[in-house]
N, C-alpha and C. Protein backbone atom coordinates (compact mmCIF):
# COMPACT_ATOMS: atom_id res chain seq x y z
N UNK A 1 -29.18 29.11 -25.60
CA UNK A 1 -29.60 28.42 -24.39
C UNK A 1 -29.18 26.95 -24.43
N UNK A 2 -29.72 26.24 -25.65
CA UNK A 2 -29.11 25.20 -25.52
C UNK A 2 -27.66 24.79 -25.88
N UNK A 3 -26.64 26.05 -26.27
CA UNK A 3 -24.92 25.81 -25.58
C UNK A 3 -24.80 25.94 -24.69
N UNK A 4 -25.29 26.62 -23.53
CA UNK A 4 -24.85 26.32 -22.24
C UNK A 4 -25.41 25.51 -21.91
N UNK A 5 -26.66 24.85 -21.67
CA UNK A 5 -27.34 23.42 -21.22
C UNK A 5 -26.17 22.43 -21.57
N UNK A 6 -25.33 22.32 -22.72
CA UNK A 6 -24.43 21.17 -23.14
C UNK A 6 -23.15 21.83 -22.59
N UNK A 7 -22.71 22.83 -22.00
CA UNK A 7 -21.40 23.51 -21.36
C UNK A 7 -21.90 22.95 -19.91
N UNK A 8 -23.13 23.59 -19.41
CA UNK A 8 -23.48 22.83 -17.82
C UNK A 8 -22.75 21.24 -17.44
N UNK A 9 -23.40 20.46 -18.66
CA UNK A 9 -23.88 18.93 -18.78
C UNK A 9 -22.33 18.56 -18.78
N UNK A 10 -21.67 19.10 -19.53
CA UNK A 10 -20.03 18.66 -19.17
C UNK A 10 -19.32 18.74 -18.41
N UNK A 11 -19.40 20.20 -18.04
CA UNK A 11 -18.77 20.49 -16.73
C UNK A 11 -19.23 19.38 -15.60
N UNK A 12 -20.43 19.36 -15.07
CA UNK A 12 -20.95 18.64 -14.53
C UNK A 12 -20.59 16.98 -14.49
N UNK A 13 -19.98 16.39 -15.85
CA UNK A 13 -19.49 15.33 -16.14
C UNK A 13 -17.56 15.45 -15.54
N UNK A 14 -16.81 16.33 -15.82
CA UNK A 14 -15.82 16.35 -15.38
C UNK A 14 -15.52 16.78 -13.94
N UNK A 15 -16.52 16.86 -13.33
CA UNK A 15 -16.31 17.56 -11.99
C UNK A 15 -16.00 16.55 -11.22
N UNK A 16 -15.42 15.97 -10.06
CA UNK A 16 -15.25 14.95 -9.29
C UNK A 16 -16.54 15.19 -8.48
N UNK A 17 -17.45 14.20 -8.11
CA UNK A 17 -18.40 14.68 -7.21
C UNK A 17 -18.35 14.31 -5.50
N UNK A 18 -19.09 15.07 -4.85
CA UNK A 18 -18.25 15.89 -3.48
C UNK A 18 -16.95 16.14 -3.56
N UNK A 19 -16.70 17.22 -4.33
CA UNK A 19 -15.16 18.03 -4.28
C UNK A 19 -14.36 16.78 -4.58
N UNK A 20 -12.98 17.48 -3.53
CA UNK A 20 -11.84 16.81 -3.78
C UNK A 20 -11.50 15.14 -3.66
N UNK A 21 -11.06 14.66 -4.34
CA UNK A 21 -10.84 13.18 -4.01
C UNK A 21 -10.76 12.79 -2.35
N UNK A 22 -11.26 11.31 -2.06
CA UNK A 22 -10.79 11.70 -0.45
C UNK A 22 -9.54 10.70 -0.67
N UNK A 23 -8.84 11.33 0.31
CA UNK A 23 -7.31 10.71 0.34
C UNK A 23 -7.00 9.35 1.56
N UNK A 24 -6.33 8.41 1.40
CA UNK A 24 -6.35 7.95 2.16
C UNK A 24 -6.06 8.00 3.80
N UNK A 25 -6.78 7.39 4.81
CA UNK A 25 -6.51 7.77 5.79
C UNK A 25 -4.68 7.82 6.39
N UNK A 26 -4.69 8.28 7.50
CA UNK A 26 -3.27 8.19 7.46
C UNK A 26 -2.99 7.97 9.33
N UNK A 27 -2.16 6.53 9.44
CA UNK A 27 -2.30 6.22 11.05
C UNK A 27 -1.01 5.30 11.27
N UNK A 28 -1.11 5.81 13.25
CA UNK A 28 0.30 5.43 13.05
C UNK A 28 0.68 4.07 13.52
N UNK A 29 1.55 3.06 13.10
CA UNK A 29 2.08 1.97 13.26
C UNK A 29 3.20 1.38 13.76
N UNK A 30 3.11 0.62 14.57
CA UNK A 30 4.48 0.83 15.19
C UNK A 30 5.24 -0.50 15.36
N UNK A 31 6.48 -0.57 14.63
CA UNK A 31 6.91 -1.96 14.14
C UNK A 31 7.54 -2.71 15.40
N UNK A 32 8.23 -4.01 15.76
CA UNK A 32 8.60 -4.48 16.66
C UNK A 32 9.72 -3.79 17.68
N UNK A 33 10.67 -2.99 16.86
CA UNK A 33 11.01 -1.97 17.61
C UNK A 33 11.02 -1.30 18.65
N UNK A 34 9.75 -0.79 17.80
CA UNK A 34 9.14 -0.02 18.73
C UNK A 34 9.37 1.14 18.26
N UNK A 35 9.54 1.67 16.91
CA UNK A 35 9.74 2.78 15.90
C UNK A 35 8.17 2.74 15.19
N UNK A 36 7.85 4.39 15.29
CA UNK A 36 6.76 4.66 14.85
C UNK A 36 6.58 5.11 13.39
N UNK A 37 5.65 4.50 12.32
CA UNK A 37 5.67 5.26 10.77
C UNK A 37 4.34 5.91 11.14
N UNK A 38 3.90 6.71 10.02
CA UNK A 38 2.64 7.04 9.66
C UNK A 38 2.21 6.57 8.62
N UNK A 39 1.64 6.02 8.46
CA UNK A 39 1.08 4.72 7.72
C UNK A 39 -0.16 5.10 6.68
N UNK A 40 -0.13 4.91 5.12
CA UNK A 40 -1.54 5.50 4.52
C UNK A 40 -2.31 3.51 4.32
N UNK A 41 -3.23 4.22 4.77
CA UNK A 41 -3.95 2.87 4.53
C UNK A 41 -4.43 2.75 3.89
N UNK A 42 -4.56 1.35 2.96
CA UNK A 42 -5.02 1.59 1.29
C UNK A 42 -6.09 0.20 1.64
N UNK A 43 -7.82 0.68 1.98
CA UNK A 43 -9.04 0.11 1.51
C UNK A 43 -9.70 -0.22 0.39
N UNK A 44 -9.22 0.95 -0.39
CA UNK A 44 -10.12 0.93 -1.46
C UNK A 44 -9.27 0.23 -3.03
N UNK A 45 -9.70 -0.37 -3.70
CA UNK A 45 -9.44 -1.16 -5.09
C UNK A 45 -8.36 -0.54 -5.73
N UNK A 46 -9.02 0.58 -5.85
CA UNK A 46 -7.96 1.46 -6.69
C UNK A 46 -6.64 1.82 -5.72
N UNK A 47 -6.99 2.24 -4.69
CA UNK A 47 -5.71 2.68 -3.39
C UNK A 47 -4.87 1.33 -3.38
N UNK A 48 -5.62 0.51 -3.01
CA UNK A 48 -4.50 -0.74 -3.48
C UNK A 48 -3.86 -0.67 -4.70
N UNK A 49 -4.30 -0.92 -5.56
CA UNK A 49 -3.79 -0.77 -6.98
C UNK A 49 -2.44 -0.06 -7.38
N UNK A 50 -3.08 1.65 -6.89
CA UNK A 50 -1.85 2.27 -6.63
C UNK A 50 -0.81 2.12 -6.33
N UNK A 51 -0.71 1.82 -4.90
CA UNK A 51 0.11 1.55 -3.71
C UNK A 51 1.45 2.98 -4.12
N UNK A 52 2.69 2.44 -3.87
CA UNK A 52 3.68 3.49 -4.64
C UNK A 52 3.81 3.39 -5.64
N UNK A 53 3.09 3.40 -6.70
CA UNK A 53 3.65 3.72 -8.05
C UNK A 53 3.89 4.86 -8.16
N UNK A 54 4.79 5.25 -8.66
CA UNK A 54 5.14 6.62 -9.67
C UNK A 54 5.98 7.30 -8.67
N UNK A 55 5.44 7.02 -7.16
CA UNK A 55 6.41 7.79 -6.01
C UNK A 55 7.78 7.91 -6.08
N UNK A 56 8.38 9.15 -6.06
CA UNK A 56 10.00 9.20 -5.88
C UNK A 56 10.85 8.77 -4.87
N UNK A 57 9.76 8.46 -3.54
CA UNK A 57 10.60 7.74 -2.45
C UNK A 57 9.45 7.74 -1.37
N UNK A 58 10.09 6.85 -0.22
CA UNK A 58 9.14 6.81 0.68
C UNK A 58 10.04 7.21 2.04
N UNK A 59 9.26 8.42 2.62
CA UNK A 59 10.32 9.03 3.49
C UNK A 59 10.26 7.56 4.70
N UNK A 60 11.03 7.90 5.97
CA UNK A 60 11.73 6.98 6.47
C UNK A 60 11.02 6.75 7.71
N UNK A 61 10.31 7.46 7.77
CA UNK A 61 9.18 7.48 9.07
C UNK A 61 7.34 7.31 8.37
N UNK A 62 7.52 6.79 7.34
CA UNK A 62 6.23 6.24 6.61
C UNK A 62 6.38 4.77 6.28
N UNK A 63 4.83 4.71 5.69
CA UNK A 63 5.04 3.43 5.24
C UNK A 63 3.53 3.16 4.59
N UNK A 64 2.82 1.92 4.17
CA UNK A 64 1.92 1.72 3.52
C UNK A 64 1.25 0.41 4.26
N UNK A 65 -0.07 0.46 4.48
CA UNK A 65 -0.81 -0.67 4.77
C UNK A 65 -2.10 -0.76 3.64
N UNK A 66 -1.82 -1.99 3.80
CA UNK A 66 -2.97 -2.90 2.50
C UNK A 66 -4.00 -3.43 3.44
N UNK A 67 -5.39 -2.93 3.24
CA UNK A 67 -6.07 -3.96 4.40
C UNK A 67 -7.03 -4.99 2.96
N UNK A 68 -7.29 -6.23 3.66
CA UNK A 68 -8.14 -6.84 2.85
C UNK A 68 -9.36 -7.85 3.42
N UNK A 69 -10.82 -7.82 2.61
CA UNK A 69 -11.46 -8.07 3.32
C UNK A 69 -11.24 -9.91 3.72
N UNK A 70 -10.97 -10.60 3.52
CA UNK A 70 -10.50 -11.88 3.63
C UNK A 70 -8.47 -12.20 3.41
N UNK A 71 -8.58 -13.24 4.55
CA UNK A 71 -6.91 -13.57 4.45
C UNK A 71 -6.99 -14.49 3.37
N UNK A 72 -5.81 -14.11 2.47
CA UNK A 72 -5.54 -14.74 1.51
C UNK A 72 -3.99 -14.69 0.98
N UNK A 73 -3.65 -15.32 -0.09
CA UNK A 73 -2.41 -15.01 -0.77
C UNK A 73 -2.21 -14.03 -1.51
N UNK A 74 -2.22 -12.87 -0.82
CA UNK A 74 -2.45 -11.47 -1.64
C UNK A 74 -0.93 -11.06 -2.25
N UNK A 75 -0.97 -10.86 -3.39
CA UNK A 75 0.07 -11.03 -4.57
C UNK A 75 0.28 -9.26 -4.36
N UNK A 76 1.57 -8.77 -4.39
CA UNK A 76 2.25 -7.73 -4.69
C UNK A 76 3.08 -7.63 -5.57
N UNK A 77 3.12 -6.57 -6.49
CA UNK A 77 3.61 -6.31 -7.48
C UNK A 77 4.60 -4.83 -7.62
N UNK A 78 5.99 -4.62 -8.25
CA UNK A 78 6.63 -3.36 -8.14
C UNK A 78 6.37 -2.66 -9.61
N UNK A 79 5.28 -2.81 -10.26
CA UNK A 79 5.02 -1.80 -11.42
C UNK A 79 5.22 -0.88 -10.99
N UNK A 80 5.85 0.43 -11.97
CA UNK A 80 5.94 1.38 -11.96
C UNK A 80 6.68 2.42 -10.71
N UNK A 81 7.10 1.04 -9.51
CA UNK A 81 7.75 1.77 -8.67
C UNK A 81 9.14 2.20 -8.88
N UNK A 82 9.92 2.81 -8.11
CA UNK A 82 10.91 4.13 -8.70
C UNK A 82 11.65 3.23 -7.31
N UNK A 83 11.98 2.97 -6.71
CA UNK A 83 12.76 2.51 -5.11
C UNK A 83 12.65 0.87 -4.83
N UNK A 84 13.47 0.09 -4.31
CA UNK A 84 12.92 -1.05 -3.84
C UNK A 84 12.50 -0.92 -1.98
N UNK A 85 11.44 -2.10 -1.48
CA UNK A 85 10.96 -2.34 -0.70
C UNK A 85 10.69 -3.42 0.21
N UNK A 86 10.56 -3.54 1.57
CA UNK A 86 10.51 -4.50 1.75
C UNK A 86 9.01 -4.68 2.27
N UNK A 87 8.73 -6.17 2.18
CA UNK A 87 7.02 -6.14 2.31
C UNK A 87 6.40 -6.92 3.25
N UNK A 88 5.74 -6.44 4.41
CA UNK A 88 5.34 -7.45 5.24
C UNK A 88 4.33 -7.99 4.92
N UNK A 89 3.38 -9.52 5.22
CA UNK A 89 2.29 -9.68 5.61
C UNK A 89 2.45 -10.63 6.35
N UNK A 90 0.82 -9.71 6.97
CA UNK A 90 0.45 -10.09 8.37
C UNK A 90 -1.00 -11.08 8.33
N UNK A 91 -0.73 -11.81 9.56
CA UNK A 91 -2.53 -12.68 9.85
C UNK A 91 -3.37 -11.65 10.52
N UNK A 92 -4.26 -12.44 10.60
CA UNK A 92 -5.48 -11.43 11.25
C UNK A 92 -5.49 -10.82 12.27
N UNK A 93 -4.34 -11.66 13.32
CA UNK A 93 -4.01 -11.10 14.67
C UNK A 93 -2.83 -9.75 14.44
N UNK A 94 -2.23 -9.45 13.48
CA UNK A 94 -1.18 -8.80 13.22
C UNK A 94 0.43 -9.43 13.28
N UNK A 95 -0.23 -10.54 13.05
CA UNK A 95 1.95 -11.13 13.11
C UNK A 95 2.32 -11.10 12.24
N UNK A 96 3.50 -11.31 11.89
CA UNK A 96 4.07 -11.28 10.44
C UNK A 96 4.26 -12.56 10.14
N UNK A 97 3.53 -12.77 8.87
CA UNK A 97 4.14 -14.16 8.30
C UNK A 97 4.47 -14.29 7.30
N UNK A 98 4.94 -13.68 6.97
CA UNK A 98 5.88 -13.65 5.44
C UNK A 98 6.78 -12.05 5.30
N UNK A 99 8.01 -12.44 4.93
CA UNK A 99 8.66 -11.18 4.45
C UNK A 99 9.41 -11.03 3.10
N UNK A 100 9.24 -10.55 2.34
CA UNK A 100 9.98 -10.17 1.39
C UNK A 100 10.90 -8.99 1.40
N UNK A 101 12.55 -8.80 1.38
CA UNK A 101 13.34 -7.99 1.42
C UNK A 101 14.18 -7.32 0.51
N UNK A 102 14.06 -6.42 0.09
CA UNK A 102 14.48 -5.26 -0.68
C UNK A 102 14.09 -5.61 -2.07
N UNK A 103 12.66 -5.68 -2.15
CA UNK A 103 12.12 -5.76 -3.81
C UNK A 103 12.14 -5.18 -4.79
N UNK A 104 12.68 -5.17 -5.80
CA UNK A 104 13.08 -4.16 -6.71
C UNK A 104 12.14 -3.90 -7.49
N UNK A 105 12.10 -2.64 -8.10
CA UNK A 105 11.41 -1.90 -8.88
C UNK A 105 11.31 -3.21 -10.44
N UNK A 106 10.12 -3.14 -10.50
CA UNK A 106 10.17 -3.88 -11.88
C UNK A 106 10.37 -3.04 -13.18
N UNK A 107 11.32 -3.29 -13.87
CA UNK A 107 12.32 -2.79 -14.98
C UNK A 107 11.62 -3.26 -16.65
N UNK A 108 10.52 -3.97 -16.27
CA UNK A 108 9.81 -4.77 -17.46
C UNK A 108 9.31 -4.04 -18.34
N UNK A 109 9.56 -4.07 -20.09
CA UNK A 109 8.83 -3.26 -20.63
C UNK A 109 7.47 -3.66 -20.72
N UNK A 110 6.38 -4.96 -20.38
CA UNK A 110 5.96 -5.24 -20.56
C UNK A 110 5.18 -5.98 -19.03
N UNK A 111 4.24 -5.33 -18.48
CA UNK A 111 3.50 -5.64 -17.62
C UNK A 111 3.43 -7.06 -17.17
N UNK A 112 2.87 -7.90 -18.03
CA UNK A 112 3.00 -9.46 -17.73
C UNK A 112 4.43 -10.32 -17.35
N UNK A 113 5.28 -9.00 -17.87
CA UNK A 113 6.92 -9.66 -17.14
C UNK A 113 7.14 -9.47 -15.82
N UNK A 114 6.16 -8.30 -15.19
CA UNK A 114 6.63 -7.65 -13.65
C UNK A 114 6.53 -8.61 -12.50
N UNK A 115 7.17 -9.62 -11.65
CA UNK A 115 7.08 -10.44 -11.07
C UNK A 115 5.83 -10.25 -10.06
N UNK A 116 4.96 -11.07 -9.56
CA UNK A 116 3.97 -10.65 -8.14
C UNK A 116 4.74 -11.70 -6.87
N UNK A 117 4.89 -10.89 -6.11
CA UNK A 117 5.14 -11.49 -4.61
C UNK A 117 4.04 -12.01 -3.92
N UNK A 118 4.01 -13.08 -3.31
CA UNK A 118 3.55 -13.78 -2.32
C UNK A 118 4.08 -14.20 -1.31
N UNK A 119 2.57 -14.06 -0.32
CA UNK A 119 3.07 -14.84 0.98
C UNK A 119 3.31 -16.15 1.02
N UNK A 120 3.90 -17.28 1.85
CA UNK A 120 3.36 -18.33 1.80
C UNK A 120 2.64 -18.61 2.98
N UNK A 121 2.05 -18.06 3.61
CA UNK A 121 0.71 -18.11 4.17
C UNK A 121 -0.11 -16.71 4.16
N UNK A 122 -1.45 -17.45 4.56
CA UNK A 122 -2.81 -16.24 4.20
C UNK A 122 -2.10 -15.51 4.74
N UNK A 123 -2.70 -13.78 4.91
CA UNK A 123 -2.51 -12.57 4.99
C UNK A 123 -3.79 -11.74 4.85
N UNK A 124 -4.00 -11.07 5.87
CA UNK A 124 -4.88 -9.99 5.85
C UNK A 124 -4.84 -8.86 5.83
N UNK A 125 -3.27 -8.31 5.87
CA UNK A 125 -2.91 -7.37 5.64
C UNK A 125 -1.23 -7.39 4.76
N UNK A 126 -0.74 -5.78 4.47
CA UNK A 126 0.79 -5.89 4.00
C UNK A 126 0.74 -4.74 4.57
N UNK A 127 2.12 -5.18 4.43
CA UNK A 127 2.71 -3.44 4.89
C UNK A 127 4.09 -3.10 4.30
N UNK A 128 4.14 -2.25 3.26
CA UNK A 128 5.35 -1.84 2.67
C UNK A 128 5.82 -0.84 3.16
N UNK A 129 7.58 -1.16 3.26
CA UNK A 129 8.23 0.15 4.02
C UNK A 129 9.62 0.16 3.38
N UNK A 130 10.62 1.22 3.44
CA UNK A 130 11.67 1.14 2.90
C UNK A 130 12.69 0.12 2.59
N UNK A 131 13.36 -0.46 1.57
CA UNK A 131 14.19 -1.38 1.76
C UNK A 131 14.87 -1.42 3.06
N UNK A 132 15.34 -2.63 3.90
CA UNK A 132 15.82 -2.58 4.88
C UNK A 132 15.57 -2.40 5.65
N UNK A 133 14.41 -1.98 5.91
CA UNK A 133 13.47 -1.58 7.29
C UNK A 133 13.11 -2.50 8.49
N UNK A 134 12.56 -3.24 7.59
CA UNK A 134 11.84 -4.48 8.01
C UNK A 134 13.49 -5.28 9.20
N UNK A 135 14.29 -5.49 9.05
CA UNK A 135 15.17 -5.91 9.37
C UNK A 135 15.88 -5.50 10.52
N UNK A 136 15.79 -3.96 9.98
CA UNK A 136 16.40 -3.04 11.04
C UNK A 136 15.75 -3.17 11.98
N UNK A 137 13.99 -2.74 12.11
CA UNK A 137 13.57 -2.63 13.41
C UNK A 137 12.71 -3.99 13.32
N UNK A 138 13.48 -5.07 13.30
CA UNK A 138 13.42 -6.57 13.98
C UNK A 138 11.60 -7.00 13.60
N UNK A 139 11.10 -6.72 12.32
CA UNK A 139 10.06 -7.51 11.55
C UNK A 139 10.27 -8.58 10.92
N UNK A 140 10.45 -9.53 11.76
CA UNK A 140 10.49 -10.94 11.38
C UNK A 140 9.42 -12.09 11.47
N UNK A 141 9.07 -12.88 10.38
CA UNK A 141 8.50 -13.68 10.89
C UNK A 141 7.93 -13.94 12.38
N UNK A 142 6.50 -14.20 12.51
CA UNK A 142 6.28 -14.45 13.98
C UNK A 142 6.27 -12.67 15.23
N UNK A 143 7.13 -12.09 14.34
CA UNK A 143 6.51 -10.52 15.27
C UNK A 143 5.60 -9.36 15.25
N UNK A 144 5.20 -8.97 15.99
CA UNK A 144 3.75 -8.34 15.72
C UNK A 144 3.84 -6.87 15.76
N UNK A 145 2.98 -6.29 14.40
CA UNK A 145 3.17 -5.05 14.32
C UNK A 145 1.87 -4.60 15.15
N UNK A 146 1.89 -3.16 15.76
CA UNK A 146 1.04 -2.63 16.49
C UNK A 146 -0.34 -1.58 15.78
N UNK A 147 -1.18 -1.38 15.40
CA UNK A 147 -1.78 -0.35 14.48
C UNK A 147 -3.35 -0.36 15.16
N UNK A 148 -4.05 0.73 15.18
CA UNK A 148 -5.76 0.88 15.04
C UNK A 148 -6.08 1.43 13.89
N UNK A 149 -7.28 0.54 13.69
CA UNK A 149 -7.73 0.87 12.06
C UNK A 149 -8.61 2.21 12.36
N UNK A 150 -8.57 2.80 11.79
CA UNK A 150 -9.85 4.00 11.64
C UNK A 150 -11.12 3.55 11.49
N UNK A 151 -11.77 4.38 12.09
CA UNK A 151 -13.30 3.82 12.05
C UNK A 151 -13.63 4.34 10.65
């Protein structure tokens, strides 16, 4: 009796609780263009954190939003990414004020070598999308991307 009480107690420890992880939401955005991605929106610490690491690519009609609770100089980093990118951030109204273009995968054996990107102004959001993107469909400084946040 008391091996399964300690088989319960583990299981119970490895289980994720309420089921499956929840995944990030997923919504669509639509750059100056006027070209639509589907966008995963990354709220949470860790979802940020993530962002694309480990990903083999980012198809061409996606993309990534960072929301954060205050505008700030929110630092991006290419650990562990596999592709380079280009990276918007936006003010609170949604304009773009800062771009970084075709960021490369950091190659560092050593974490503290991996460069972090900044805006040079606050930012309340980012938005990463394929190298070259940003360019193509005319995300420049001063233009405003379109998006509703999920409730």
């Amino acid at each position: 009796m008391r091996a399964l009480a300690s088989v319960v107690l583990v299981s119970l420890l490895v289980l994720p609780c309420g089921g499956a992880a929840a995944r990030p939401a997923v919504i669509p955005l639509t750059l100056p263009s006027g070209k639509v991605l589907q966008t995963e929106v990354m709220v949470k610490d860790e979802d940020r954190a993530m962002g694309l690491m480990f990903r083999p690519s980012l198809p061409l009609d996606h993309g990534m939003l960072f929301l954060f609770e205050q505008p700030d100089f929110h630092g991006i980093w290419m650990k562990n990414c596999k592709f380079p990118i280009d990276i918007l951030w936006l003010d609170e109204e949604k304009k773009v004020v800062h771009v970084d273009e075709a960021v490369p995968p950091c190659t560092a054996k050593e974490d503290k070598n991996c460069p972090v990107y900044y805006p040079l102004r606050r930012a309340s959001y980012v938005v990463e999308l394929n190298s070259g993107q940003a360019r193509r469909e005319k995300a420049v400084v001063g233009s405003s991307i379109k998006f509703l946040l999920p409730e």
